[in-house]
Every structure is written in C-alpha cells, then in structure tokens.
N, C-alpha and C. Protein backbone atom coordinates (compact mmCIF):
# COMPACT_ATOMS: atom_id res chain seq x y z
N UNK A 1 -10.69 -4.73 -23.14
CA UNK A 1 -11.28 -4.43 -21.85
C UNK A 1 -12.20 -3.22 -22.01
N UNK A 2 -13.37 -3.12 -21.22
CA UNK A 2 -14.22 -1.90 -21.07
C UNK A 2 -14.01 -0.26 -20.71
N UNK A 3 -14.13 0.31 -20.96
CA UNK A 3 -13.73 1.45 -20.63
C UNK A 3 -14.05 1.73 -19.55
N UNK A 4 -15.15 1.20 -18.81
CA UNK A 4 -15.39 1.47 -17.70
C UNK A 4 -14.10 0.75 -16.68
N UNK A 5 -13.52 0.43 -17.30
CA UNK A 5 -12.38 -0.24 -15.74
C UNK A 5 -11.10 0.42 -16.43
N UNK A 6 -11.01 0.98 -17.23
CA UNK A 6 -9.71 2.09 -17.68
C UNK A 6 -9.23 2.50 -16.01
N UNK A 7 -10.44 3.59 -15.66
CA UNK A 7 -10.19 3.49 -14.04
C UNK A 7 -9.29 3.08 -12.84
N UNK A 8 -9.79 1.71 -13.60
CA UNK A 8 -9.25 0.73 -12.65
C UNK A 8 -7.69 -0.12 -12.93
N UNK A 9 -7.71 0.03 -14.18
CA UNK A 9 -5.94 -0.13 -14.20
C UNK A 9 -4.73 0.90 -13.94
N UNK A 10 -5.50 1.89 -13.94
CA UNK A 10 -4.83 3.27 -13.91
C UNK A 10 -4.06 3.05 -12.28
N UNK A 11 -5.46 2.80 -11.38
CA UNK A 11 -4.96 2.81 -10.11
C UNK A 11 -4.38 1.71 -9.35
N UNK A 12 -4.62 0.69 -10.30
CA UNK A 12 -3.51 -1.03 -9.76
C UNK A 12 -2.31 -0.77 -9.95
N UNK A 13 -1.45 -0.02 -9.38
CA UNK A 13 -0.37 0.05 -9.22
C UNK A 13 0.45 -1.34 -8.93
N UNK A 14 1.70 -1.69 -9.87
CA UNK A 14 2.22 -2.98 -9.04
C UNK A 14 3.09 -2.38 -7.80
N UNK A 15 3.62 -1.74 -7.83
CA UNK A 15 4.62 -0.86 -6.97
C UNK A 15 3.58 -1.40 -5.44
N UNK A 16 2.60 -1.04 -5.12
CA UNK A 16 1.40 -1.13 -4.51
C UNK A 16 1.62 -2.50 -3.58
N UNK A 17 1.32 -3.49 -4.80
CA UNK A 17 1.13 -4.65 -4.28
C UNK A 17 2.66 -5.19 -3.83
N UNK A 18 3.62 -4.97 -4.79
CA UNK A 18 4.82 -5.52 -4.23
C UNK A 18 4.88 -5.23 -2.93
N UNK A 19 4.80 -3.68 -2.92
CA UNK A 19 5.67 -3.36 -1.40
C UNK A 19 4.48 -4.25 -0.39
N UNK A 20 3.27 -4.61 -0.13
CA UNK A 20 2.47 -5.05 0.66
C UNK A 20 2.45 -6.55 0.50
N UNK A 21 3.16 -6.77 -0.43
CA UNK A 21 3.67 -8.71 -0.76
C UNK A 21 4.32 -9.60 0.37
N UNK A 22 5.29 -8.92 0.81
CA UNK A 22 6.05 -9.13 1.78
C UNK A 22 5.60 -9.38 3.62
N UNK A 23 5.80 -10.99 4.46
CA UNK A 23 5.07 -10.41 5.74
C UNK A 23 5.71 -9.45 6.81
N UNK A 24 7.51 -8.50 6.62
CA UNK A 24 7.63 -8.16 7.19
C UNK A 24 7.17 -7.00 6.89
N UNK A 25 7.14 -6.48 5.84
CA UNK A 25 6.85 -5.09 5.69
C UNK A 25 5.30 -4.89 5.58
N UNK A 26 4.32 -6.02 5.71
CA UNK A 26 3.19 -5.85 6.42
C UNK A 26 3.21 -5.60 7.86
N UNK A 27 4.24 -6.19 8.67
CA UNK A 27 3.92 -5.74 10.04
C UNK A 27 4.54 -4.38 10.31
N UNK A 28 5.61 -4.30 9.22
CA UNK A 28 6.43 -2.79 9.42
C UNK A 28 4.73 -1.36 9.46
N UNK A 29 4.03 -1.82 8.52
CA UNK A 29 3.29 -1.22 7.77
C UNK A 29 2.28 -0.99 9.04
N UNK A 30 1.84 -2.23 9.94
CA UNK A 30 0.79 -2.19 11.14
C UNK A 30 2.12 -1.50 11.98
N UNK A 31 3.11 -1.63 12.44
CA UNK A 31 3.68 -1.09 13.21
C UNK A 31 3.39 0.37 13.54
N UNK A 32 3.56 1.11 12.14
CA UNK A 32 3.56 2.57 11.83
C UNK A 32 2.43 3.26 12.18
N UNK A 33 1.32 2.17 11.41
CA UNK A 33 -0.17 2.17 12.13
C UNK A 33 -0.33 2.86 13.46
N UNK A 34 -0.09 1.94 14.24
CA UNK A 34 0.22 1.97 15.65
C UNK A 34 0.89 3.11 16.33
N UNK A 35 1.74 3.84 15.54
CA UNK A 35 2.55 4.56 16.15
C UNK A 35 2.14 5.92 15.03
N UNK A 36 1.61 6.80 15.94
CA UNK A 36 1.28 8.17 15.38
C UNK A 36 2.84 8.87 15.35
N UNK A 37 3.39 8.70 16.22
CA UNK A 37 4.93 9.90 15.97
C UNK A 37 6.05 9.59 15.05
N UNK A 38 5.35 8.25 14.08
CA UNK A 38 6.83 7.79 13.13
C UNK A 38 7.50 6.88 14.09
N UNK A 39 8.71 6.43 13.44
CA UNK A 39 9.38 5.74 13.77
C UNK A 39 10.76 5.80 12.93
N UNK A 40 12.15 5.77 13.98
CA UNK A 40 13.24 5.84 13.10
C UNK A 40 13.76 4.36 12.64
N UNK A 41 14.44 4.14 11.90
CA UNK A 41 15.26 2.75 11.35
C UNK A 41 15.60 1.96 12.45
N UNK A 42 15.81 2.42 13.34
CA UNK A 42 16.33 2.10 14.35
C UNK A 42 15.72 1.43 15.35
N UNK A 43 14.48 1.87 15.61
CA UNK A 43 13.95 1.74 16.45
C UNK A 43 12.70 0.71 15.70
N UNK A 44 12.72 0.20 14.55
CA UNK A 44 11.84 -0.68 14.12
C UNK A 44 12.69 -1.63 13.94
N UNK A 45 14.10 -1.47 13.64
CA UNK A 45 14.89 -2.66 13.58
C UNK A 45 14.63 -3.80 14.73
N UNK A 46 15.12 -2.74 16.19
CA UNK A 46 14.87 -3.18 17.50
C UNK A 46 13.94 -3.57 17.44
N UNK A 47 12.33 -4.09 16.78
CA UNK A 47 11.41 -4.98 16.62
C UNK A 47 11.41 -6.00 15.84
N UNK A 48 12.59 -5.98 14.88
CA UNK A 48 12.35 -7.20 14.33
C UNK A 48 13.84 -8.05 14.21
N UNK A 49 14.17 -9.44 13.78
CA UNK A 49 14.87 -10.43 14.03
C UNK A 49 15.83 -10.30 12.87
N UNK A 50 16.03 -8.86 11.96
CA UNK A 50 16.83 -8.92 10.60
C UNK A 50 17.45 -7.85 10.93
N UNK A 51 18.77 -7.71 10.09
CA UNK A 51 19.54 -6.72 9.43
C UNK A 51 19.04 -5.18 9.90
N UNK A 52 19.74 -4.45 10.62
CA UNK A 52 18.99 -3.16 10.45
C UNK A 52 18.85 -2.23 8.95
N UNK A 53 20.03 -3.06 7.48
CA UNK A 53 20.05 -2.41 6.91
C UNK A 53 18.60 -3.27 5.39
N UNK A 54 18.36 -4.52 6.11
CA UNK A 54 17.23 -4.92 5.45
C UNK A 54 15.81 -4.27 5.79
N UNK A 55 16.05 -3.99 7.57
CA UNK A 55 14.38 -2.73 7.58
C UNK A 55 14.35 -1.57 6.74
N UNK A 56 15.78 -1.16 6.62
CA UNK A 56 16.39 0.18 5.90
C UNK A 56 15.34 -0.08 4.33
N UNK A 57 15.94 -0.90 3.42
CA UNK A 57 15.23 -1.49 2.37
C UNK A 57 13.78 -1.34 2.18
N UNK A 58 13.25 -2.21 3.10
CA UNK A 58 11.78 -2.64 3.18
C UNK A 58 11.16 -1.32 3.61
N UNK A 59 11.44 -0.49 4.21
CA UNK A 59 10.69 0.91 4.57
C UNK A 59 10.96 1.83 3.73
N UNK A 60 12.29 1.57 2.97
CA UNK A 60 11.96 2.44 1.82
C UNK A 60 11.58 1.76 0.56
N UNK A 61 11.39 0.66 0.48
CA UNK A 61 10.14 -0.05 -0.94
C UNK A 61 8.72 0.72 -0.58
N UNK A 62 8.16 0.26 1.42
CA UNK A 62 7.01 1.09 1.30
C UNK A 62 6.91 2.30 0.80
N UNK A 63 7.88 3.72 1.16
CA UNK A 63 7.43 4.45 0.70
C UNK A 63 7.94 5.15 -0.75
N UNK A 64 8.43 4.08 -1.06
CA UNK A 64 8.73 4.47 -2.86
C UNK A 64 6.89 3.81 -3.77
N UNK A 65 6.37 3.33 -2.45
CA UNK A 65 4.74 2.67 -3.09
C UNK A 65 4.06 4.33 -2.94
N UNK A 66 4.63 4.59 -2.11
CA UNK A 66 3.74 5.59 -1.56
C UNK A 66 3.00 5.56 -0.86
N UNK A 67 3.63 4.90 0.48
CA UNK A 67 2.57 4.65 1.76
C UNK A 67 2.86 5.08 2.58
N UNK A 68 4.72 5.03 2.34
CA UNK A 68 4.92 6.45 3.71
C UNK A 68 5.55 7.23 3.42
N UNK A 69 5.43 8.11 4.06
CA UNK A 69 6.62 9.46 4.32
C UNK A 69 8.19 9.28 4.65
N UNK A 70 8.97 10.10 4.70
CA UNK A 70 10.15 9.91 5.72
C UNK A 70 11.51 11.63 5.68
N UNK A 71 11.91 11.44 6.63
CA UNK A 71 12.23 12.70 7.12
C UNK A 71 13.79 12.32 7.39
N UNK A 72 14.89 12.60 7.14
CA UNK A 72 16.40 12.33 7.46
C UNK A 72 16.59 13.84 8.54
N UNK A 73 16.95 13.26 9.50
CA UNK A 73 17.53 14.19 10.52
C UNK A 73 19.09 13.83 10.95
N UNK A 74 19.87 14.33 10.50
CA UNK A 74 21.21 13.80 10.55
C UNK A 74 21.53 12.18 9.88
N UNK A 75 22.21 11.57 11.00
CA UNK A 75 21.74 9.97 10.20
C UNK A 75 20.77 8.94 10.05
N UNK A 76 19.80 9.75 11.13
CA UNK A 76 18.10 9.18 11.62
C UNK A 76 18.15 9.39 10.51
N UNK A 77 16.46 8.79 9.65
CA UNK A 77 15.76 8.51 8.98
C UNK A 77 14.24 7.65 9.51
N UNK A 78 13.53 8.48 9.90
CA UNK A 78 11.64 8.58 10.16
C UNK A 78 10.89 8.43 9.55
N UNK A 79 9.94 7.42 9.50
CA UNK A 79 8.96 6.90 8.34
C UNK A 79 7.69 6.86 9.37
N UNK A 80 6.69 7.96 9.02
CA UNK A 80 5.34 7.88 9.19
C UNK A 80 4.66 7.14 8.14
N UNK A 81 3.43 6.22 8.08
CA UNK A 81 2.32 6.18 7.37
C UNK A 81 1.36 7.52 7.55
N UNK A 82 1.49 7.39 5.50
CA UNK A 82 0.86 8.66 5.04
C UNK A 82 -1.22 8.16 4.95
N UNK A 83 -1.74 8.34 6.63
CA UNK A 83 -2.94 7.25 6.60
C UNK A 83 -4.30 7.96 5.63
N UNK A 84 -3.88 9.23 5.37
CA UNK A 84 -4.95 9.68 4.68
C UNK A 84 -4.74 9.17 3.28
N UNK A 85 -3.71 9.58 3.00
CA UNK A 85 -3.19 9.07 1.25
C UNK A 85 -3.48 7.48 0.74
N UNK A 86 -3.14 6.56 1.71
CA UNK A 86 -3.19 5.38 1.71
C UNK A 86 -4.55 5.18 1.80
N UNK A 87 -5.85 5.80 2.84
CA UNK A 87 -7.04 5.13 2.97
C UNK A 87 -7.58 5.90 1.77
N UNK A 88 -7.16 6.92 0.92
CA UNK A 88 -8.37 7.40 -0.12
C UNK A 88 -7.92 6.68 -1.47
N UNK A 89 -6.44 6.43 -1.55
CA UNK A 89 -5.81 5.91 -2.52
C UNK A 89 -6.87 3.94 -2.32
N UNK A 90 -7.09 3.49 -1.90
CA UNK A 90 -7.96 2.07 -1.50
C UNK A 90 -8.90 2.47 -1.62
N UNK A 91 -10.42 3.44 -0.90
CA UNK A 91 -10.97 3.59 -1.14
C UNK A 91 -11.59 3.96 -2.95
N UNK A 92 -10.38 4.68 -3.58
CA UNK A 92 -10.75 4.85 -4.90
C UNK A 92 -10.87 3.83 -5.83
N UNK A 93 -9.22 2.28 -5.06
CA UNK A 93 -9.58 1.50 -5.80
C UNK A 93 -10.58 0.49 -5.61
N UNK A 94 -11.43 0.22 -4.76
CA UNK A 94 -12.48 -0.71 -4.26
C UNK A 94 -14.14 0.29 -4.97
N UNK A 95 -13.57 1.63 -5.09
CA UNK A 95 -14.82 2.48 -6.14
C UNK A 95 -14.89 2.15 -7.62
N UNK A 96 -13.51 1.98 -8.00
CA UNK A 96 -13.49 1.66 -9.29
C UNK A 96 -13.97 0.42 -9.60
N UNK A 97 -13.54 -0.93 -8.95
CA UNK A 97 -13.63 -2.22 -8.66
C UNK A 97 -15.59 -2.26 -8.56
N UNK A 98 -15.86 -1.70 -8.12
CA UNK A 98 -17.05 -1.56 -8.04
C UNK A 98 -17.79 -1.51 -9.01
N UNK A 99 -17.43 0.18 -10.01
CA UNK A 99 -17.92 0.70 -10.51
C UNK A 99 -17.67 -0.21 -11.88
N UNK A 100 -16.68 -0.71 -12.19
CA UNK A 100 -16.44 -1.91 -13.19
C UNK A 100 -17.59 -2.72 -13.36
N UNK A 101 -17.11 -3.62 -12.22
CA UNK A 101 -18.40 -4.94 -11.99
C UNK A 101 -19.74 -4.67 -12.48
N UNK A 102 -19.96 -3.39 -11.54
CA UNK A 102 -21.42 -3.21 -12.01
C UNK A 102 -22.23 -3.21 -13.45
N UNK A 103 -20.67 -2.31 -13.66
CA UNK A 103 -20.69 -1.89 -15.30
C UNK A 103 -21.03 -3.08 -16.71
N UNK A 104 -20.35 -4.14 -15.88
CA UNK A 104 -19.86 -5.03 -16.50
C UNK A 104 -21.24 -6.24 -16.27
N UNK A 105 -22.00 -6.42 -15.47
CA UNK A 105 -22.97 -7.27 -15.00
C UNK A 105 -24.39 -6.84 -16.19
N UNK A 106 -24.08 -5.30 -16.35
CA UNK A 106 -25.47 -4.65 -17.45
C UNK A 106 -25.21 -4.68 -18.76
N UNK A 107 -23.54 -5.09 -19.24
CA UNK A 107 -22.95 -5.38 -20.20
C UNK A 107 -23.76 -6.26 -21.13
N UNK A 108 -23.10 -6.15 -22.40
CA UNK A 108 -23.04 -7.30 -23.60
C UNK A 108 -22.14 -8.58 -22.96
N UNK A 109 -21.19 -8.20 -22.25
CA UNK A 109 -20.21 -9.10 -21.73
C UNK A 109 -20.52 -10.37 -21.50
N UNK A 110 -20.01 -11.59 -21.00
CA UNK A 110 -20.03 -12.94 -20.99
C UNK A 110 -20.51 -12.61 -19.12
N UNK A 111 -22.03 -12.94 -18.35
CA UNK A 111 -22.32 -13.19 -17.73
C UNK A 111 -21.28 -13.27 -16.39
N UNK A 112 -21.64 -12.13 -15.25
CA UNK A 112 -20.36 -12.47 -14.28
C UNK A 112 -21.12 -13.30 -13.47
N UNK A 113 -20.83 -13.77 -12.56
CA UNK A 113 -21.15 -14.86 -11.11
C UNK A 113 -20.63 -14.37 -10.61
N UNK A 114 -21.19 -13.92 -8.99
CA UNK A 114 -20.53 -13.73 -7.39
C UNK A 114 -19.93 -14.44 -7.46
N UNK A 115 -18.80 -14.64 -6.58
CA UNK A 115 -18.00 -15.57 -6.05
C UNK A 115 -17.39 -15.25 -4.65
N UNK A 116 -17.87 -17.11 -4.06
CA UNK A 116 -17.98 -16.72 -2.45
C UNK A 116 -16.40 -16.00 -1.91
C-alpha cells in the first residue's frame, strides 16, 4: 500500500465501525444527538423494547469506540456524545480518504474509476 494512505489506516479504527454496526446503537447514538444534557441507562432503556442491561452494553461498546463520554453518579450512569471528538475524528477520516485517492489517481498505480 502507498504511503500516502498510512494515514488512513491509522485512523480506520474497527472498534469505530463495530460499535456503529449495530441499528440499536445507531439510534442510541441519534438519541444522544438529540439530547444535549446526556442521558442515564435508564432513561434510554425507557426508549427502547430490550433489556435495560443490553442498553447498559451497547452504550458502553459506544463509548469504549470513543464516541461517548459517561459519568457514574451513585448507581446512575450518563452517557453524553463526545460531538466535537466524533465530528473531527470523521472529518480527519474523509481528509485522509481524500488525500489517498487523490494521491493515488497521479500514481504509477493501476488507474482508479469514480464510482457512482
């Protein structure tokens, strides 16, 4: 592979994609969105149709990705999305992704094609 996408494996985290694999912990993920003051276990359970100790899980896969935060206050447990970390952490990888391609189009390399 090119050195120019070194970059770019650095920051493909699988951790990343797993935790965002999943469709509940995508909506867990818009939920948080939505809600600037956090949210406890509890109170996201009460949104969804599972286990309170399977939201337990899935909110902490997100932020073992590193997408959110979380705060234990007695037996609460509060998970904000960390939205700055998350939008520069994407932004860097869609720079790299970029900066590859490009790299790679002025190359010796085997000819890339857009693709719709």
């Amino acid at each position: 592979m090119s050195l120019c996408c070194d970059p770019l494996l650095d920051l493909l985290d699988p951790r990343l994609f797993k935790a965002l694999s999943d469709p509940n912990r995508i909506t867990m993920f818009c939920q948080l969105a939505d809600c600037c003051g956090g949210m406890t276990v509890s109170e996201m359970a009460e949104r969804f149709p599972i286990d309170i100790s399977v939201v337990s899980r899935h909110l902490a896969l997100l932020r073992d990705a590193g997408l959110l935060k979380s705060t234990r206050d007695g037996k609460q447990v509060r998970y904000w999305l960390m939205v700055s970390d998350v939008v520069d952490r994407l932004r860097k990888i869609a720079d790299a992704l970029e900066t590859c391609c490009l790299a790679a189009k002025t190359s010796a390399c085997s000819p890339l094609e857009e693709r719709p």
